[in-house]
PDB file of N, CA and C in Angstrom:
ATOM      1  N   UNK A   1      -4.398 -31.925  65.995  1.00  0.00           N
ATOM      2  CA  UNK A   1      -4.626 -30.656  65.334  1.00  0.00           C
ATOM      3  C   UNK A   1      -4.996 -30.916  63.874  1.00  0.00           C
ATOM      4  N   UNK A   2      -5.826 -30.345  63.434  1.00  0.00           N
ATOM      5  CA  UNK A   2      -6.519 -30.145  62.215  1.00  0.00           C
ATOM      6  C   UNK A   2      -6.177 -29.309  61.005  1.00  0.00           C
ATOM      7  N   UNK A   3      -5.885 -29.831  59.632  1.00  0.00           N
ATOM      8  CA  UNK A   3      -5.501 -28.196  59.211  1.00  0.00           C
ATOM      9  C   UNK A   3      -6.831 -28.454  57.851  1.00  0.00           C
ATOM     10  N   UNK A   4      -6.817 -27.159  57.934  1.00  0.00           N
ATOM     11  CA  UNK A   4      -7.824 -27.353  56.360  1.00  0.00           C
ATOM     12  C   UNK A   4      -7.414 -26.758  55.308  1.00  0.00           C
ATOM     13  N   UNK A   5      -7.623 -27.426  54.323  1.00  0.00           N
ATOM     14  CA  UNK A   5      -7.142 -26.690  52.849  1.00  0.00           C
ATOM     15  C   UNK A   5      -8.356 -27.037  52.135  1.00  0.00           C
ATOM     16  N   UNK A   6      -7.948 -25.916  50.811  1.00  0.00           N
ATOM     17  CA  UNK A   6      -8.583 -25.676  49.931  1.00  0.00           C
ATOM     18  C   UNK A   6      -8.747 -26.257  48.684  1.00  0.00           C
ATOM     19  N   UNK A   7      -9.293 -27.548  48.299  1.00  0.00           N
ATOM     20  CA  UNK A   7      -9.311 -27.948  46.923  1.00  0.00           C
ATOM     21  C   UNK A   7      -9.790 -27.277  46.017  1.00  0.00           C
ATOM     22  N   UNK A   8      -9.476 -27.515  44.572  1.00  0.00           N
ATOM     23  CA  UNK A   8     -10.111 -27.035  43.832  1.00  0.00           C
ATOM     24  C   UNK A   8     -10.066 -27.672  42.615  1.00  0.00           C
ATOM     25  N   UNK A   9     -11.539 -28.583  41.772  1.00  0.00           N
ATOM     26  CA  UNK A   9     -11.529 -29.133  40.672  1.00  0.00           C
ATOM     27  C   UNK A   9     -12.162 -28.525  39.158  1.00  0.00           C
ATOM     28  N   UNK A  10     -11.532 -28.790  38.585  1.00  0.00           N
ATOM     29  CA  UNK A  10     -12.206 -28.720  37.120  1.00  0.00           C
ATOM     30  C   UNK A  10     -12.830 -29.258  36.282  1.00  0.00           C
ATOM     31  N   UNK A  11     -13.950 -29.603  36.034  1.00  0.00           N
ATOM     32  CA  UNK A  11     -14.919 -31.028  35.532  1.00  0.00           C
ATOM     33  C   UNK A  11     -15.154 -30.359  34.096  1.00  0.00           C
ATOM     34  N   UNK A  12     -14.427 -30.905  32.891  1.00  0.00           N
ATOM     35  CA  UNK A  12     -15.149 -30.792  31.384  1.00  0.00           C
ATOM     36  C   UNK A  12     -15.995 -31.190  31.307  1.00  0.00           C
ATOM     37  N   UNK A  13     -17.343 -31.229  30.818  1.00  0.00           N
ATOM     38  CA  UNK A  13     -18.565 -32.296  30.436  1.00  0.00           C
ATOM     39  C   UNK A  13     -19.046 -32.621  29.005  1.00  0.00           C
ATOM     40  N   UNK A  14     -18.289 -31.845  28.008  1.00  0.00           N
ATOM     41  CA  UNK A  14     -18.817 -31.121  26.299  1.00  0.00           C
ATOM     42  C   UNK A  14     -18.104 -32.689  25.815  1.00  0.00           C
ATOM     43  N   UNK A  15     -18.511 -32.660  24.880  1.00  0.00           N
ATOM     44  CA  UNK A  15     -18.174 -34.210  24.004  1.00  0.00           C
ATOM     45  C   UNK A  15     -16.870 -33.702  23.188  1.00  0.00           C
ATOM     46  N   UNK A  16     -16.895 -34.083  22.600  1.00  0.00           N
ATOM     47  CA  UNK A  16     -15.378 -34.103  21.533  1.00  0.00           C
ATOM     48  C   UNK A  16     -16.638 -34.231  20.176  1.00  0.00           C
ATOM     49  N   UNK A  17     -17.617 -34.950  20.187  1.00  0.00           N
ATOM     50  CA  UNK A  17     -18.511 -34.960  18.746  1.00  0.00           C
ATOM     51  C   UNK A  17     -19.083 -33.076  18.481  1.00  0.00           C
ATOM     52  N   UNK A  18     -19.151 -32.677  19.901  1.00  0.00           N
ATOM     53  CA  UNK A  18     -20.032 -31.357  19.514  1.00  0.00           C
ATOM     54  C   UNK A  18     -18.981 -30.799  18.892  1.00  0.00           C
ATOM     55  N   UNK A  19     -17.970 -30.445  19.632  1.00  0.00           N
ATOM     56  CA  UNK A  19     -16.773 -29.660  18.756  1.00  0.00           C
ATOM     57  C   UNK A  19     -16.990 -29.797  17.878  1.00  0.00           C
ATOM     58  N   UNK A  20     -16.448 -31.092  16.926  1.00  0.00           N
ATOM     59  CA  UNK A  20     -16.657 -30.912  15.392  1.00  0.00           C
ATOM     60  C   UNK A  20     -17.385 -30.535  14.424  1.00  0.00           C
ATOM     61  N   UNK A  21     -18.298 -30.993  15.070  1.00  0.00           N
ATOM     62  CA  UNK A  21     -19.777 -30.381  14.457  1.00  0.00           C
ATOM     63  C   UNK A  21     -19.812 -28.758  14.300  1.00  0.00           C
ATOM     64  N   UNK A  22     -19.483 -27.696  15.779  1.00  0.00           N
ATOM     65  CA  UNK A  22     -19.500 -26.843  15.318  1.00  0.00           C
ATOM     66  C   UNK A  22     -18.235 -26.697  14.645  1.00  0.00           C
ATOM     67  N   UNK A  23     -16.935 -26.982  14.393  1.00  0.00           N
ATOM     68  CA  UNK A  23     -15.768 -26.442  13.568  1.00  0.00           C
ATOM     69  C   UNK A  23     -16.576 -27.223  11.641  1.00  0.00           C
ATOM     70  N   UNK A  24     -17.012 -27.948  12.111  1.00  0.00           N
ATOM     71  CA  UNK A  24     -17.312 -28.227  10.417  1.00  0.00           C
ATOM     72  C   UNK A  24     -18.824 -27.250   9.982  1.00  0.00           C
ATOM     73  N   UNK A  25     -19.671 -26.808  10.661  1.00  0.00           N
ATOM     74  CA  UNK A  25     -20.855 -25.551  10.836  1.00  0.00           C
ATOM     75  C   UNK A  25     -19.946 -24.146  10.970  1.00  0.00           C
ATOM     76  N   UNK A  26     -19.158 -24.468  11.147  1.00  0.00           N
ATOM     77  CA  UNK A  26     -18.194 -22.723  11.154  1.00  0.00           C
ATOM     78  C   UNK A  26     -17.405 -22.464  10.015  1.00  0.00           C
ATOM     79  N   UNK A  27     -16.997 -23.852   9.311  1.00  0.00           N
ATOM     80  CA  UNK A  27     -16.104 -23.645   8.072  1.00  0.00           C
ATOM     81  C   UNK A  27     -16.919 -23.491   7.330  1.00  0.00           C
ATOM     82  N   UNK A  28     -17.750 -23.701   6.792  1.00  0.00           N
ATOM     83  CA  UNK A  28     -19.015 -24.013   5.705  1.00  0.00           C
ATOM     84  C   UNK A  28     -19.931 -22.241   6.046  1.00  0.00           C
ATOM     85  N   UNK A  29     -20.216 -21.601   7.025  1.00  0.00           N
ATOM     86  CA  UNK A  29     -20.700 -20.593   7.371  1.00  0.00           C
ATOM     87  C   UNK A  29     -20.179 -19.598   6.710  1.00  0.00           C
ATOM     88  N   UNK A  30     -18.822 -19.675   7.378  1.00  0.00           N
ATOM     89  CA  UNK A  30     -17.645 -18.748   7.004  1.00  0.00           C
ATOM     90  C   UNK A  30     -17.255 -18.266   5.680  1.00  0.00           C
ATOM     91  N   UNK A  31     -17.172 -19.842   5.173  1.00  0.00           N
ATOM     92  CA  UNK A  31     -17.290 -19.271   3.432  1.00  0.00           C
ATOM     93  C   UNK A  31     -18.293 -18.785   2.803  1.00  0.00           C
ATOM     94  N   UNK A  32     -19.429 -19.273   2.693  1.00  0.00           N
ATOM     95  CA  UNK A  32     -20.782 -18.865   2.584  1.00  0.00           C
ATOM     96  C   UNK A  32     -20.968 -17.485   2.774  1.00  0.00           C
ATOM     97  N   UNK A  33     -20.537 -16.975   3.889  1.00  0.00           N
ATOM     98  CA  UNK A  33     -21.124 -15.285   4.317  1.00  0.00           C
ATOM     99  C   UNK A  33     -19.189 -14.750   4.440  1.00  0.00           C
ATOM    100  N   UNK A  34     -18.103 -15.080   3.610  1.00  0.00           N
ATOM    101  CA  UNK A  34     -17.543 -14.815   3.502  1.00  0.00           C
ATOM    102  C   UNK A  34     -16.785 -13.988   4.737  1.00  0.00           C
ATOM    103  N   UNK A  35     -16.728 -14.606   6.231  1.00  0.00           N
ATOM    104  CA  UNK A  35     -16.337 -14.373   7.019  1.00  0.00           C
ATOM    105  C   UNK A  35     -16.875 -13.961   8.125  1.00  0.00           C
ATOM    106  N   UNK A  36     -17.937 -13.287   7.539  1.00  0.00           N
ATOM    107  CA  UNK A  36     -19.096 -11.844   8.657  1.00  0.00           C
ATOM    108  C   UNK A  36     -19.751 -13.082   9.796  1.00  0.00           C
ATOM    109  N   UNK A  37     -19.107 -14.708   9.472  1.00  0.00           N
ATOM    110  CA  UNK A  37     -20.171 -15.117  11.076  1.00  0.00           C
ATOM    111  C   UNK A  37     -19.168 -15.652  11.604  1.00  0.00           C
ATOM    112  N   UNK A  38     -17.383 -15.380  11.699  1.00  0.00           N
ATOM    113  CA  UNK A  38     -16.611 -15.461  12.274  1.00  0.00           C
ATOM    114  C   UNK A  38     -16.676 -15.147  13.902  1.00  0.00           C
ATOM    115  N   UNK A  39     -17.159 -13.994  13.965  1.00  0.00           N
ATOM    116  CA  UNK A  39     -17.394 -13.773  15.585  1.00  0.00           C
ATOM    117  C   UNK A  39     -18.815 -14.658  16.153  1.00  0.00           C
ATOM    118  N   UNK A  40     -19.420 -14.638  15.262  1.00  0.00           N
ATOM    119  CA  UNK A  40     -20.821 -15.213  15.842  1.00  0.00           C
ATOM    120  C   UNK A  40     -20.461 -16.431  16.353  1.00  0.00           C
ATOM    121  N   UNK A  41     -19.946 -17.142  15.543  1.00  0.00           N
ATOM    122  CA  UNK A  41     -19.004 -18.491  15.808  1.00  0.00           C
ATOM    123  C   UNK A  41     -17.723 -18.660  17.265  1.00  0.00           C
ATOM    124  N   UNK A  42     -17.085 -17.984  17.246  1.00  0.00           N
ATOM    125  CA  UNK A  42     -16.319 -17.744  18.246  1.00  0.00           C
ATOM    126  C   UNK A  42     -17.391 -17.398  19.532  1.00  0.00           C
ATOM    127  N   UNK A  43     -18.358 -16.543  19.696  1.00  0.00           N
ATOM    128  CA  UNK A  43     -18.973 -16.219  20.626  1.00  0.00           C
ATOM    129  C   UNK A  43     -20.096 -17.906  21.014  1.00  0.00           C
ATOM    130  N   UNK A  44     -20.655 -18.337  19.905  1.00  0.00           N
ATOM    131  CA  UNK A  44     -21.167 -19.517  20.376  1.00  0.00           C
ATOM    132  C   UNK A  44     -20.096 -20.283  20.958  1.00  0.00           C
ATOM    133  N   UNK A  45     -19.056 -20.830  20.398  1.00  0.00           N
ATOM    134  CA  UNK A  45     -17.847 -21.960  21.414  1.00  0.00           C
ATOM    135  C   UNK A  45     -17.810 -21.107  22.742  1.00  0.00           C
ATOM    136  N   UNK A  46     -17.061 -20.168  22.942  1.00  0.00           N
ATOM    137  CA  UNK A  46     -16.902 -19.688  24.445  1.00  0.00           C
ATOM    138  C   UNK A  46     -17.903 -19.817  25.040  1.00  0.00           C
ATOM    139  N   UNK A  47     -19.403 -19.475  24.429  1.00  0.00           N
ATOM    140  CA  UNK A  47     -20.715 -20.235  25.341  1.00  0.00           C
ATOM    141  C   UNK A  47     -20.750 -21.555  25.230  1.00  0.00           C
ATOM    142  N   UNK A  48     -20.720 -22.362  24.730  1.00  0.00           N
ATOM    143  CA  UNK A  48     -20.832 -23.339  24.924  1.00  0.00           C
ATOM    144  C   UNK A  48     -19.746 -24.317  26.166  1.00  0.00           C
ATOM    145  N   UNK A  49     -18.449 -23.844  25.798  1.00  0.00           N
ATOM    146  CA  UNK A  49     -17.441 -24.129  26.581  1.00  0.00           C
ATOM    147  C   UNK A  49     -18.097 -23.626  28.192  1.00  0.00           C
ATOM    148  N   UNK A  50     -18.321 -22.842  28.514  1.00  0.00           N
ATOM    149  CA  UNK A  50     -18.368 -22.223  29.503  1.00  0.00           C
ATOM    150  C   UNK A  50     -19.417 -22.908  30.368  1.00  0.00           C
ATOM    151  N   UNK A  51     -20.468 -23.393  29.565  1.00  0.00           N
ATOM    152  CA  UNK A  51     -21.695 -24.130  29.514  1.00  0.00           C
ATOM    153  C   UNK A  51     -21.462 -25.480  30.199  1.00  0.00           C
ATOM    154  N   UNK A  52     -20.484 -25.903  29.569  1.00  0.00           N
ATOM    155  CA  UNK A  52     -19.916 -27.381  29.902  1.00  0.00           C
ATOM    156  C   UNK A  52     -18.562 -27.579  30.546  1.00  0.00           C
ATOM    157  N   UNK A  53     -18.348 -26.325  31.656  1.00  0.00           N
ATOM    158  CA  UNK A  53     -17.218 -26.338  31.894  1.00  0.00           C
ATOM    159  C   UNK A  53     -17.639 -26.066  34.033  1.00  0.00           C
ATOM    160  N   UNK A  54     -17.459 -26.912  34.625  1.00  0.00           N
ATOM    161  CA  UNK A  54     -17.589 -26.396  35.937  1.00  0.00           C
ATOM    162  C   UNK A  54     -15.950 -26.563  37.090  1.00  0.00           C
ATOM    163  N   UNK A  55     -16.093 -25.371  38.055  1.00  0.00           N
ATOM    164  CA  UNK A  55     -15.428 -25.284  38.720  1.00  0.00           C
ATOM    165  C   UNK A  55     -15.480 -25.388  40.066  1.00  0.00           C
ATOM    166  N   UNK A  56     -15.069 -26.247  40.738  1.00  0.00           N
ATOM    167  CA  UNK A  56     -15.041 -27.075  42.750  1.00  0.00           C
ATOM    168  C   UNK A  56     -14.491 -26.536  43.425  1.00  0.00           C
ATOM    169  N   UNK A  57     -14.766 -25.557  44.427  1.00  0.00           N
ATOM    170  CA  UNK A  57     -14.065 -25.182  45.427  1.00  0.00           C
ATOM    171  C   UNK A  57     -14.688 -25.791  46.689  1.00  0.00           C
ATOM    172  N   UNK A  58     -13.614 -26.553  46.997  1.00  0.00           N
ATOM    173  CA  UNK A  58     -14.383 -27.296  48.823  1.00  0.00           C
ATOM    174  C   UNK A  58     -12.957 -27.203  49.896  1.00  0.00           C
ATOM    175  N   UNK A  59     -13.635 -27.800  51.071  1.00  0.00           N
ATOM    176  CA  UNK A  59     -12.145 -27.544  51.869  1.00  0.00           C
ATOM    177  C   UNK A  59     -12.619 -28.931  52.537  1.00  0.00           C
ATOM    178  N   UNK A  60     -11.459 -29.233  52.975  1.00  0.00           N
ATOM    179  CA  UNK A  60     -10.903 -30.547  53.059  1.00  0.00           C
ATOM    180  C   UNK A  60     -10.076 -30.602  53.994  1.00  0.00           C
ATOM    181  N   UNK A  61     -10.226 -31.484  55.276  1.00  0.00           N
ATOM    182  CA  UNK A  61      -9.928 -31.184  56.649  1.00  0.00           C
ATOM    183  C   UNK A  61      -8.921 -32.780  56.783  1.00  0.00           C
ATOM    184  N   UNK A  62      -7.635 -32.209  56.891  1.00  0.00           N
ATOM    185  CA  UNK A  62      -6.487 -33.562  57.197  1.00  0.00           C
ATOM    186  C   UNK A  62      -5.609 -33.249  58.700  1.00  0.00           C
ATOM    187  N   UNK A  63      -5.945 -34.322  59.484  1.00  0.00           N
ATOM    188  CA  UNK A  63      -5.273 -34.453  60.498  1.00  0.00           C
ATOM    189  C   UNK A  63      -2.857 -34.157  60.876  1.00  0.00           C
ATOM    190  N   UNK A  64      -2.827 -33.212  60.878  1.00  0.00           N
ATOM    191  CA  UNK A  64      -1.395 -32.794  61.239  1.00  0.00           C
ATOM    192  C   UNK A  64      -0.910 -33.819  62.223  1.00  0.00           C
ATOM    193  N   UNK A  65       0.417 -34.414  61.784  1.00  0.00           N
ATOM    194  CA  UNK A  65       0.850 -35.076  63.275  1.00  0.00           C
ATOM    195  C   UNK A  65       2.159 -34.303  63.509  1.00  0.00           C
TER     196      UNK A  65
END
């Protein structure tokens, strides 16, 4: 008898260099326009994250004894 289940993975792919880049492009922005590209900033990371972020759903068949 057969049972199947459901895996499910999470694969990051984004570097650790991009981050910084944008947190050091967001501090420097921020002061500059004195806050007003705070959201603009926040809305680029969640795209980007999202961008470089995938999710695995497969099923996966293991023999019951």
């Amino acid at each position: 008898m057969t049972k199947q289940h459901k895996t499910i993975g999470m694969v990051y792919t984004a570097r650790g260099q991009d981050i910084l880049i944008w947190c050091i492009k967001t501090a420097f922005l921020s002061l500059v326009t004195l806050g007003f590209y705070l959201p603009v900033a926040a809305n680029n990371l969640v795209k980007y994250l999202c961008e470089h972020t995938e999710i695995r759903i497969g099923e996966s068949e293991s023999s019951g004894t």
